[in-house]
C-alpha atoms as a PDB file:
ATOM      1  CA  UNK A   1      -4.002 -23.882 -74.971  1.00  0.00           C
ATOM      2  CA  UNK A   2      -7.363 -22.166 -76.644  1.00  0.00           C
ATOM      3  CA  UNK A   3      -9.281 -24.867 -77.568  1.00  0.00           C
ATOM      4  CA  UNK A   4     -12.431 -23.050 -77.175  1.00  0.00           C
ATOM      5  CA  UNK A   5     -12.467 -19.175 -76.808  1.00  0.00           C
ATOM      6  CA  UNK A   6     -16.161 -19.662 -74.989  1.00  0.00           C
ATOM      7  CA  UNK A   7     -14.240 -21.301 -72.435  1.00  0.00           C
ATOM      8  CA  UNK A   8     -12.138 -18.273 -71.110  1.00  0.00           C
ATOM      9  CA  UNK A   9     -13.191 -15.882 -68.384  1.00  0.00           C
ATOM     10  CA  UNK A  10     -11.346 -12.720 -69.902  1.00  0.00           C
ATOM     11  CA  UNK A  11     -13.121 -10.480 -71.801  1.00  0.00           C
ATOM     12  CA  UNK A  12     -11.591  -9.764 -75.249  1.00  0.00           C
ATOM     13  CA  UNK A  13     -11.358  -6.017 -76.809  1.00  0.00           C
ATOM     14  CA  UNK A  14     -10.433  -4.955 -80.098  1.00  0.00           C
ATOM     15  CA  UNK A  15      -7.660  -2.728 -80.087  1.00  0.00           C
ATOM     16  CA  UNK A  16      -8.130  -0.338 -83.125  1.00  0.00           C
ATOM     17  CA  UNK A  17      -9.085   3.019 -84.833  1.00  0.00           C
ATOM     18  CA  UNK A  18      -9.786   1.654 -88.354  1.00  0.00           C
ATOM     19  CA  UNK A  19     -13.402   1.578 -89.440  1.00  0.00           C
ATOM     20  CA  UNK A  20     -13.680  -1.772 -91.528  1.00  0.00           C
ATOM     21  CA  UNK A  21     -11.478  -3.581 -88.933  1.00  0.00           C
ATOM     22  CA  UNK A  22     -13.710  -2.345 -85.909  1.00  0.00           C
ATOM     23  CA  UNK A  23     -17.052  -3.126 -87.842  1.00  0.00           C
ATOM     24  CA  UNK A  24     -15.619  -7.351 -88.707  1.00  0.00           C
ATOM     25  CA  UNK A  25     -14.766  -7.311 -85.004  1.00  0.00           C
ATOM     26  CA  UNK A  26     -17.964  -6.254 -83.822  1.00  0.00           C
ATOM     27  CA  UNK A  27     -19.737  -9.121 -85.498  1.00  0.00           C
ATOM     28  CA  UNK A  28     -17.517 -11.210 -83.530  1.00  0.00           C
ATOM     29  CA  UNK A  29     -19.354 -12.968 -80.819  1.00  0.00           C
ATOM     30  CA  UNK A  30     -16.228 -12.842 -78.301  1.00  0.00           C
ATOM     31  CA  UNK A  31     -15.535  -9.253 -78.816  1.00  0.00           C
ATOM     32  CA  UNK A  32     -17.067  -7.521 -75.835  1.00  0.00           C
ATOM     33  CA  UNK A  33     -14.962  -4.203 -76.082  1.00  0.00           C
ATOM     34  CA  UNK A  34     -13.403  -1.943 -78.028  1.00  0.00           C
ATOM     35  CA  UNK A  35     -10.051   0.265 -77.362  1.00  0.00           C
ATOM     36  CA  UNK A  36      -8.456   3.449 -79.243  1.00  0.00           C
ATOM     37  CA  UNK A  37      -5.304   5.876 -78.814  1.00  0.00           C
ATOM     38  CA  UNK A  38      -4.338   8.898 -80.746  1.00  0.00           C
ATOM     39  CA  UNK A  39      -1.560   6.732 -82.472  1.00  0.00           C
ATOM     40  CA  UNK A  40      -3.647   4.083 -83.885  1.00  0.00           C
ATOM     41  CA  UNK A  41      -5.904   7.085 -84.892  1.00  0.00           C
ATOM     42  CA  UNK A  42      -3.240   8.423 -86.655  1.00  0.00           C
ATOM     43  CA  UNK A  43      -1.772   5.511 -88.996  1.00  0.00           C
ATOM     44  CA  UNK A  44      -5.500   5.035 -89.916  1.00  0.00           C
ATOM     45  CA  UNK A  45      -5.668   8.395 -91.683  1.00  0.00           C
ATOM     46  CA  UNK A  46      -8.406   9.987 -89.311  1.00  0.00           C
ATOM     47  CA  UNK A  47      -7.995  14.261 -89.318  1.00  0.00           C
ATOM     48  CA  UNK A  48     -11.528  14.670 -87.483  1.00  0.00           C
ATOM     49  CA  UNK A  49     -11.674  12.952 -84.467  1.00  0.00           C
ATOM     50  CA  UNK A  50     -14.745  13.888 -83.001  1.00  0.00           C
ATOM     51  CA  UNK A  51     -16.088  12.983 -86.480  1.00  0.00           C
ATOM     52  CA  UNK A  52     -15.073  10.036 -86.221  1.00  0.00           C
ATOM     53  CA  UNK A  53     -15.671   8.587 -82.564  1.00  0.00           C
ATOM     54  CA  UNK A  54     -19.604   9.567 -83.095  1.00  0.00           C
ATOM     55  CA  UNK A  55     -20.046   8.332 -85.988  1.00  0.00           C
ATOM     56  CA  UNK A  56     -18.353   4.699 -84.128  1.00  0.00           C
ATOM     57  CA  UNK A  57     -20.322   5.022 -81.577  1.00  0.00           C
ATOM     58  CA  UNK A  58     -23.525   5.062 -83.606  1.00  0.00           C
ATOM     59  CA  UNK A  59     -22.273   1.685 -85.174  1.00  0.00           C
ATOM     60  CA  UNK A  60     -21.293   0.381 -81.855  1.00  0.00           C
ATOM     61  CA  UNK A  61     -24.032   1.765 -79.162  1.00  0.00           C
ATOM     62  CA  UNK A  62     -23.473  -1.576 -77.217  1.00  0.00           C
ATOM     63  CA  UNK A  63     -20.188  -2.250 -76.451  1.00  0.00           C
ATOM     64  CA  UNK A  64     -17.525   0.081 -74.496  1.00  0.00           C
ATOM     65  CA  UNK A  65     -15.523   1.646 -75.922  1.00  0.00           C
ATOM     66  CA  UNK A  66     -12.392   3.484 -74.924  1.00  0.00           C
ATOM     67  CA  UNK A  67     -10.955   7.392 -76.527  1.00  0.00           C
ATOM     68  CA  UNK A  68      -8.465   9.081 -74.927  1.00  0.00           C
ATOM     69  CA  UNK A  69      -7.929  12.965 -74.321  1.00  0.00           C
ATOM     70  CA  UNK A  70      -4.901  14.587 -76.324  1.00  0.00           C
ATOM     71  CA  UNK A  71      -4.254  17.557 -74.484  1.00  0.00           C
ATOM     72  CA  UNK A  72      -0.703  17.340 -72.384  1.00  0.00           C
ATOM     73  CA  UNK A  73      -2.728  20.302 -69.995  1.00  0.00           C
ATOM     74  CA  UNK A  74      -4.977  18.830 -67.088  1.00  0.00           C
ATOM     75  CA  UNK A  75      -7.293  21.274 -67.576  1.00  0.00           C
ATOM     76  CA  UNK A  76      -7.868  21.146 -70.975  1.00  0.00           C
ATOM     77  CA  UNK A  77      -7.405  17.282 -70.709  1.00  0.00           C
ATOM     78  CA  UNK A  78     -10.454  17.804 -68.337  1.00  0.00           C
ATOM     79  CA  UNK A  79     -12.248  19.627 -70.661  1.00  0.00           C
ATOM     80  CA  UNK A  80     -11.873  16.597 -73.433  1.00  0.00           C
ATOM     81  CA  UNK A  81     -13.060  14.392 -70.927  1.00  0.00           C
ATOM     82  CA  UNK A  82     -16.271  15.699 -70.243  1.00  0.00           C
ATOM     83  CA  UNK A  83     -16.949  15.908 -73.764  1.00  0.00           C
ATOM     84  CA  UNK A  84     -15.847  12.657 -74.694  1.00  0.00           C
ATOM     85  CA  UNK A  85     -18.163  10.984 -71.881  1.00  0.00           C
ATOM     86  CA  UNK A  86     -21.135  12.835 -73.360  1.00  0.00           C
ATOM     87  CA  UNK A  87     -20.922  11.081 -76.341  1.00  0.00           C
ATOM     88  CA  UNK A  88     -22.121   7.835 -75.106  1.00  0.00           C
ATOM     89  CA  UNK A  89     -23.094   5.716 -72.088  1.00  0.00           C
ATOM     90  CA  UNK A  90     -20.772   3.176 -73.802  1.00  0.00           C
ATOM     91  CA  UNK A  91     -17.894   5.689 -73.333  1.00  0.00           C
ATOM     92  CA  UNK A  92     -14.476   5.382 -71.296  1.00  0.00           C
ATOM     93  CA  UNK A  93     -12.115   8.339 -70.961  1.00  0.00           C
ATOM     94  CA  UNK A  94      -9.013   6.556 -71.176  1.00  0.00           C
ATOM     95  CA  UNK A  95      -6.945   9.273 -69.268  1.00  0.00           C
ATOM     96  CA  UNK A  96      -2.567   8.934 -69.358  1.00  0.00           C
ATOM     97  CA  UNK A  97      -0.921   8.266 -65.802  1.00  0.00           C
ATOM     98  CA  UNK A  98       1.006  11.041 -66.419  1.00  0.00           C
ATOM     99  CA  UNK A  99       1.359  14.236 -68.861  1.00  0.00           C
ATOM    100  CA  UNK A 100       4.660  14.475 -71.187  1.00  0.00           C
ATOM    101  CA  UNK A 101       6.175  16.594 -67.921  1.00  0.00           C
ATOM    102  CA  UNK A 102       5.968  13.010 -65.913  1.00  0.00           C
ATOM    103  CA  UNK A 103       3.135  14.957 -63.595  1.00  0.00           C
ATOM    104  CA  UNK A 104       0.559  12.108 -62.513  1.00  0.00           C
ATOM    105  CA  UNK A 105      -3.412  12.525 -63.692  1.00  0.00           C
ATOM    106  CA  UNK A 106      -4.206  10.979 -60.679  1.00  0.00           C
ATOM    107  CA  UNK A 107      -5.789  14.011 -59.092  1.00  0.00           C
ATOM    108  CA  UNK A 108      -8.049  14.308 -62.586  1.00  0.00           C
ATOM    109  CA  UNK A 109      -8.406  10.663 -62.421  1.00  0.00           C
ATOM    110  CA  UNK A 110      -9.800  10.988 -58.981  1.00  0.00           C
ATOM    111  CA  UNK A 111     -11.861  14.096 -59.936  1.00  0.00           C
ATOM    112  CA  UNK A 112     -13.378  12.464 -63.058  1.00  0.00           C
ATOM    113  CA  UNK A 113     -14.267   9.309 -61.409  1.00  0.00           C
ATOM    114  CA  UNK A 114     -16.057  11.061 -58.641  1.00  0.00           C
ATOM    115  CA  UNK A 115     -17.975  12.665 -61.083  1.00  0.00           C
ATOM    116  CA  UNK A 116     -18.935   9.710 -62.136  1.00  0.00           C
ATOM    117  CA  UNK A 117     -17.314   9.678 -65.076  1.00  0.00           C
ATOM    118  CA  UNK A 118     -15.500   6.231 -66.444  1.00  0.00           C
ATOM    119  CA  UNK A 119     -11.690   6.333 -67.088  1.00  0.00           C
ATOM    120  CA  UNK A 120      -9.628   4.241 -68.743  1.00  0.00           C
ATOM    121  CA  UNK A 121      -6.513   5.182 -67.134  1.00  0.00           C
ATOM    122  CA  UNK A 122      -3.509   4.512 -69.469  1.00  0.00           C
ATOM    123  CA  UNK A 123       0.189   3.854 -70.542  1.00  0.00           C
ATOM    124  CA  UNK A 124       0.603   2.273 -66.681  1.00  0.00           C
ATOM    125  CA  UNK A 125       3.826   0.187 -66.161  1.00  0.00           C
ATOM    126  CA  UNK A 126       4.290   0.148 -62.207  1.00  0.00           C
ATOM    127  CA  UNK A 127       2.587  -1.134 -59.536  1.00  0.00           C
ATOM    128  CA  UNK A 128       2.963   2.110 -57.756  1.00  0.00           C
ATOM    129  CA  UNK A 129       0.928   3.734 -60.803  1.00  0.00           C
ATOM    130  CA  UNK A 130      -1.919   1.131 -60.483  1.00  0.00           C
ATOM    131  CA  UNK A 131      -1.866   1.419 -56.736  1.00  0.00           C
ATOM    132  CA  UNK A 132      -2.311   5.406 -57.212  1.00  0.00           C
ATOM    133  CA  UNK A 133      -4.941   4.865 -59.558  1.00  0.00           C
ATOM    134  CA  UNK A 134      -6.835   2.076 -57.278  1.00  0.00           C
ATOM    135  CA  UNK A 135      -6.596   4.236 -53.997  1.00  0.00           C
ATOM    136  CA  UNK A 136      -8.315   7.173 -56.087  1.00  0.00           C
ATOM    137  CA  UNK A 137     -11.093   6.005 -58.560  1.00  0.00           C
ATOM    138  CA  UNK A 138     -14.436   6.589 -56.678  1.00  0.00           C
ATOM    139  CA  UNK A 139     -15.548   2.678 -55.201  1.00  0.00           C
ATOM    140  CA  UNK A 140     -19.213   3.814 -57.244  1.00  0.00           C
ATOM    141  CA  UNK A 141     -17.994   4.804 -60.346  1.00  0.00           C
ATOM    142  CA  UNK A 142     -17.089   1.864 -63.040  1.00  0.00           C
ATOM    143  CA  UNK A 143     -13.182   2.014 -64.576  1.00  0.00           C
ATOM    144  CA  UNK A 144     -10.528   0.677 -66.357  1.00  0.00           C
ATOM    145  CA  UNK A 145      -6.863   0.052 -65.440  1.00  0.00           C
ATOM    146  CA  UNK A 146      -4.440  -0.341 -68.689  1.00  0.00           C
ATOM    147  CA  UNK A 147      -1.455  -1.788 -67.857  1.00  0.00           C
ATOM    148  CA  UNK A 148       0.620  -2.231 -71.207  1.00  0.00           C
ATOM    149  CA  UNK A 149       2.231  -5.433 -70.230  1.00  0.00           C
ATOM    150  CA  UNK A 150       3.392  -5.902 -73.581  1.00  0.00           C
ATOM    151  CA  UNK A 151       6.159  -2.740 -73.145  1.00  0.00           C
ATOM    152  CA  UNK A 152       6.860  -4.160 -69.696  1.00  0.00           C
ATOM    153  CA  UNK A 153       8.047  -7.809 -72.005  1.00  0.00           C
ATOM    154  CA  UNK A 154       9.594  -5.463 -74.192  1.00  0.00           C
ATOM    155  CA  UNK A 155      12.338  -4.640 -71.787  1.00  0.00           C
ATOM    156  CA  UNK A 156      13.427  -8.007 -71.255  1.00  0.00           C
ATOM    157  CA  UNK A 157      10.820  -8.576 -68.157  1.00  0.00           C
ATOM    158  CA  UNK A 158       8.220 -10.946 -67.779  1.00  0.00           C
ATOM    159  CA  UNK A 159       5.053  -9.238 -67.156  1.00  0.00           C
ATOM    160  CA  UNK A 160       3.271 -11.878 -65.652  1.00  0.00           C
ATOM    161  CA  UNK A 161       4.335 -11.733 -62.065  1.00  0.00           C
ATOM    162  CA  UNK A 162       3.087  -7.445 -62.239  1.00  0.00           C
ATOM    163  CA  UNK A 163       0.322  -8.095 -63.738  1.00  0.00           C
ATOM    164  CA  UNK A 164      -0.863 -11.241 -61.152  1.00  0.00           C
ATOM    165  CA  UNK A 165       0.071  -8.685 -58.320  1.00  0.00           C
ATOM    166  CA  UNK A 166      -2.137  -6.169 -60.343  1.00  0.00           C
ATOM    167  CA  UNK A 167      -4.565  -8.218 -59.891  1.00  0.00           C
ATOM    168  CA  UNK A 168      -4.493  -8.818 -56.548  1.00  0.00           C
ATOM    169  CA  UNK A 169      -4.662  -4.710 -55.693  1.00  0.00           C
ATOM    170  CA  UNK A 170      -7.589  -4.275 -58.021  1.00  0.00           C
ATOM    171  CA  UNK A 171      -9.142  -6.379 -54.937  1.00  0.00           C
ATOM    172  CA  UNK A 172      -9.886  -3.135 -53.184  1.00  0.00           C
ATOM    173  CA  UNK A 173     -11.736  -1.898 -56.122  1.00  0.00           C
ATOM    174  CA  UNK A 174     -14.528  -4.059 -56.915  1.00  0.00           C
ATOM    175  CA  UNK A 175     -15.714  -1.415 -59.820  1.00  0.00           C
ATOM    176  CA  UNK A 176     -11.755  -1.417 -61.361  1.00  0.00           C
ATOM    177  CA  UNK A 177     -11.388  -3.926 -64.172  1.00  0.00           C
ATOM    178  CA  UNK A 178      -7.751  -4.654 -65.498  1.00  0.00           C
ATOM    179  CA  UNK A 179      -6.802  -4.260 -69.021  1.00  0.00           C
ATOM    180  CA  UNK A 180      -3.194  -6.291 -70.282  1.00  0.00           C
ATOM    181  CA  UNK A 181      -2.712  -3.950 -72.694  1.00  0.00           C
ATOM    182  CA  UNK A 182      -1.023  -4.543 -75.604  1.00  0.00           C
ATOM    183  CA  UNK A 183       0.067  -8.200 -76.233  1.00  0.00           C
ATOM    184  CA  UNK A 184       2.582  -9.644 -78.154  1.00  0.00           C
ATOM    185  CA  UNK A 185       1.145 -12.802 -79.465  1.00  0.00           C
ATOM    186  CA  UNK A 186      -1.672 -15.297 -78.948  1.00  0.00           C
ATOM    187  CA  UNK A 187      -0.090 -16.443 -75.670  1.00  0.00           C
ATOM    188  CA  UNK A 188      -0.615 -13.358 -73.625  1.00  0.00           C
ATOM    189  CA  UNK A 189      -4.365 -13.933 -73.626  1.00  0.00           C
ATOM    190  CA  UNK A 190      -3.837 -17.815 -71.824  1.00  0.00           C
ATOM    191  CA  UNK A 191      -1.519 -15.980 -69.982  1.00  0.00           C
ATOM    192  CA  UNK A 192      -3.718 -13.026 -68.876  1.00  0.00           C
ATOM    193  CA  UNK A 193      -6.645 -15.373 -68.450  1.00  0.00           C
ATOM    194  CA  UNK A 194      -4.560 -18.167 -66.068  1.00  0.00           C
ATOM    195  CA  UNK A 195      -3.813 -15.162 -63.750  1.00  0.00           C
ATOM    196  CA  UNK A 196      -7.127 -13.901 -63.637  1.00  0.00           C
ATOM    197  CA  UNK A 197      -6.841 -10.475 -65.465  1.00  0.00           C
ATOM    198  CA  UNK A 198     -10.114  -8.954 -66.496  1.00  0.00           C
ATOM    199  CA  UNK A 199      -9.293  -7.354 -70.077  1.00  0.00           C
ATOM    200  CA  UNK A 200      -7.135  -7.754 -72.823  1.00  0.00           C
ATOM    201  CA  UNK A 201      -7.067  -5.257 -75.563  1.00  0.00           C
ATOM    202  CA  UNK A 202      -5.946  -7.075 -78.934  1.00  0.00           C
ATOM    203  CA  UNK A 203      -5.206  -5.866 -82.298  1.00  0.00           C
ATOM    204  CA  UNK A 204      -6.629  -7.233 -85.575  1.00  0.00           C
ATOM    205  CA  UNK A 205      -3.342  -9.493 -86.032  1.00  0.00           C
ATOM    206  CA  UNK A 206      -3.456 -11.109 -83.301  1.00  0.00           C
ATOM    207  CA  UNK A 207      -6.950 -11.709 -83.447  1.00  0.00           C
ATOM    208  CA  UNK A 208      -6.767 -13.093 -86.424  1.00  0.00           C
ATOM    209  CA  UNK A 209      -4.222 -15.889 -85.301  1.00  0.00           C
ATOM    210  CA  UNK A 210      -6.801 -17.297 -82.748  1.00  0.00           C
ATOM    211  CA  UNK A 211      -7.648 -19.394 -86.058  1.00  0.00           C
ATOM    212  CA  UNK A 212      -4.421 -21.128 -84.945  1.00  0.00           C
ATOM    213  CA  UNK A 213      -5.410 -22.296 -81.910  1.00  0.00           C
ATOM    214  CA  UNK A 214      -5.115 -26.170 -81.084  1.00  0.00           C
ATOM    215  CA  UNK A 215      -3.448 -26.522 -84.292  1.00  0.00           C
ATOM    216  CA  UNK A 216      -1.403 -29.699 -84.938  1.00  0.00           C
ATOM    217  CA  UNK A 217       2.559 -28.768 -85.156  1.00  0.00           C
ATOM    218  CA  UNK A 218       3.473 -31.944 -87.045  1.00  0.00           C
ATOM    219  CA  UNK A 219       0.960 -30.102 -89.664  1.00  0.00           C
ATOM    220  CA  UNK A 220       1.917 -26.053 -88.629  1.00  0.00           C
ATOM    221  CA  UNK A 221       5.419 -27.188 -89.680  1.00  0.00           C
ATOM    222  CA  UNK A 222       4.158 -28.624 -92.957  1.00  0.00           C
ATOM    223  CA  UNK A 223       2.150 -25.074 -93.924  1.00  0.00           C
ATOM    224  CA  UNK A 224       5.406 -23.513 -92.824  1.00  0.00           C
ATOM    225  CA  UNK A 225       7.753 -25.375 -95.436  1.00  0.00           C
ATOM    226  CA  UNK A 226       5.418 -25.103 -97.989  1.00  0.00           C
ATOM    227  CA  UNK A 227       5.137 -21.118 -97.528  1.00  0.00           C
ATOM    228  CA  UNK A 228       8.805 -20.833 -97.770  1.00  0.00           C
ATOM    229  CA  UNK A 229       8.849 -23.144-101.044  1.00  0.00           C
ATOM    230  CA  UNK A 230       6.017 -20.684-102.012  1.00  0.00           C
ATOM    231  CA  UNK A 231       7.741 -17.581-101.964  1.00  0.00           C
ATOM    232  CA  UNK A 232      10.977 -19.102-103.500  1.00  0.00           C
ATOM    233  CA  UNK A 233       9.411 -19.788-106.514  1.00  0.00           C
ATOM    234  CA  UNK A 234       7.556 -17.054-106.751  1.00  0.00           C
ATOM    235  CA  UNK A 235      10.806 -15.034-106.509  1.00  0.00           C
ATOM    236  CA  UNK A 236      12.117 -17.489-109.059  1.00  0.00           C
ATOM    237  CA  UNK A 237      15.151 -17.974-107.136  1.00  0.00           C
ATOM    238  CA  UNK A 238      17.613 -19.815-108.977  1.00  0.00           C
ATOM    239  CA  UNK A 239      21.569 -20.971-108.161  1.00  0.00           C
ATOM    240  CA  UNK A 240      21.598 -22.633-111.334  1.00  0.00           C
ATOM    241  CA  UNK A 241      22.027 -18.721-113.176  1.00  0.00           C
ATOM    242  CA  UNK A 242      25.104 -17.785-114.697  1.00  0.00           C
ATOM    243  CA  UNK A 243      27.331 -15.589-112.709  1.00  0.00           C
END
């Protein structure tokens, strides 16, 4: 259980594309990151995106941050990457594992890295793909590793035995910091803390539940009853009406 969020050793990003949301978060002490993707780009309405990633990054010159390249080409997507890392020292290229073919980055991965360029490799589910990515990214050159342990729970497996093994590979790479990517609830980040994961990219709703933590049940339950008495009434529910 949370009862202090100074107390864990993961480091905590906000997962997010919207600008109000990104701005509360960066005024939060334990936010030491920021994440993006094309698809939370899209649901918050953005058209321009290299509008909008500079004009982030002069709100938040201090914190990395993560855009991804949106070509399905490698070298186009190399292209994007170079121009993405320009915008900032802040700046990670989060990079897919593979294009929509199934053909592995990892020979851009390996290429961009060298260059000394920082990835945020992406949309990982295997061991295999983080082993690729580990035996690739230049030992100099800081990265990320996104392993989206929340899609891994999503097919009725428990991510936490891959992602502790994860873990353990990222070993070889000193510079290679691992991101549980995206959670399901509160619990993932005890869980991705107790096995020693690095990152944890969070949206705004789950953030917003660490409020919750160490809360008393007995009185949980209470707030619980009293929300469902709430929005009875206010839907004037009534048995008592004629037929």
């Amino acid at each position: 259980m949370i009862n202090n969020i100074d107390d864990l050793r993961i480091k905590i990003f906000a997962d997010g594309a919207e600008k109000k949301g990104m701005l509360e978060m960066y005024a939060k002490s334990y936010i030491q990151g920021f994440t993006t993707n094309p698809t939370l780009m899209r649901k918050s309405g953005i058209s321009d995106y290299r509008l909008f990633a500079r004009d982030i990054l002069q709100l938040i010159p201090d914190k990395p941050i993560s855009f991804e390249v949106f070509s399905d080409d490698f070298d186009e997507m190399e292209k994007q990457a170079l121009e993405i890392a320009s915008w900032g020292k802040n700046v990670y290229v989060k990079v897919p594992i593979t294009n929509t073919k199934g053909e592995q980055s990892i020979a851009l991965v390996k290429k961009l890295s060298e260059n000394g360029v920082k990835v945020n490799v992406t949309a990982i589910l295997t061991l295999d793909q983080v082993r690729d990515v580990v035996l690739n990214v230049a030992p100099e050159t800081s990265c990320f590793i996104s392993v989206f342990a929340g899609r891994i729970a999503d097919t009725g497996r428990d991510p936490v035995p891959a992602m502790a093994a994860a873990v353990e590979l990222l070993k070889l790479k000193p510079n290679a910091e691992l991101i549980w990517a995206s959670p399901r609830e509160l619990l993932n980040i005890i869980q991705a803390d107790h096995i020693g994961c690095h990152v944890i990219t969070v949206t705004n709703d789950i953030l917003k539940k660490l409020e919750l933590r160490g809360k008393d049940l007995r009185e949980y339950s209470l707030d619980t009853v009293k929300m469902f008495y709430k929005d009875a009434s206010e839907a004037r529910f009534d048995l008592n009406k004629s037929l």
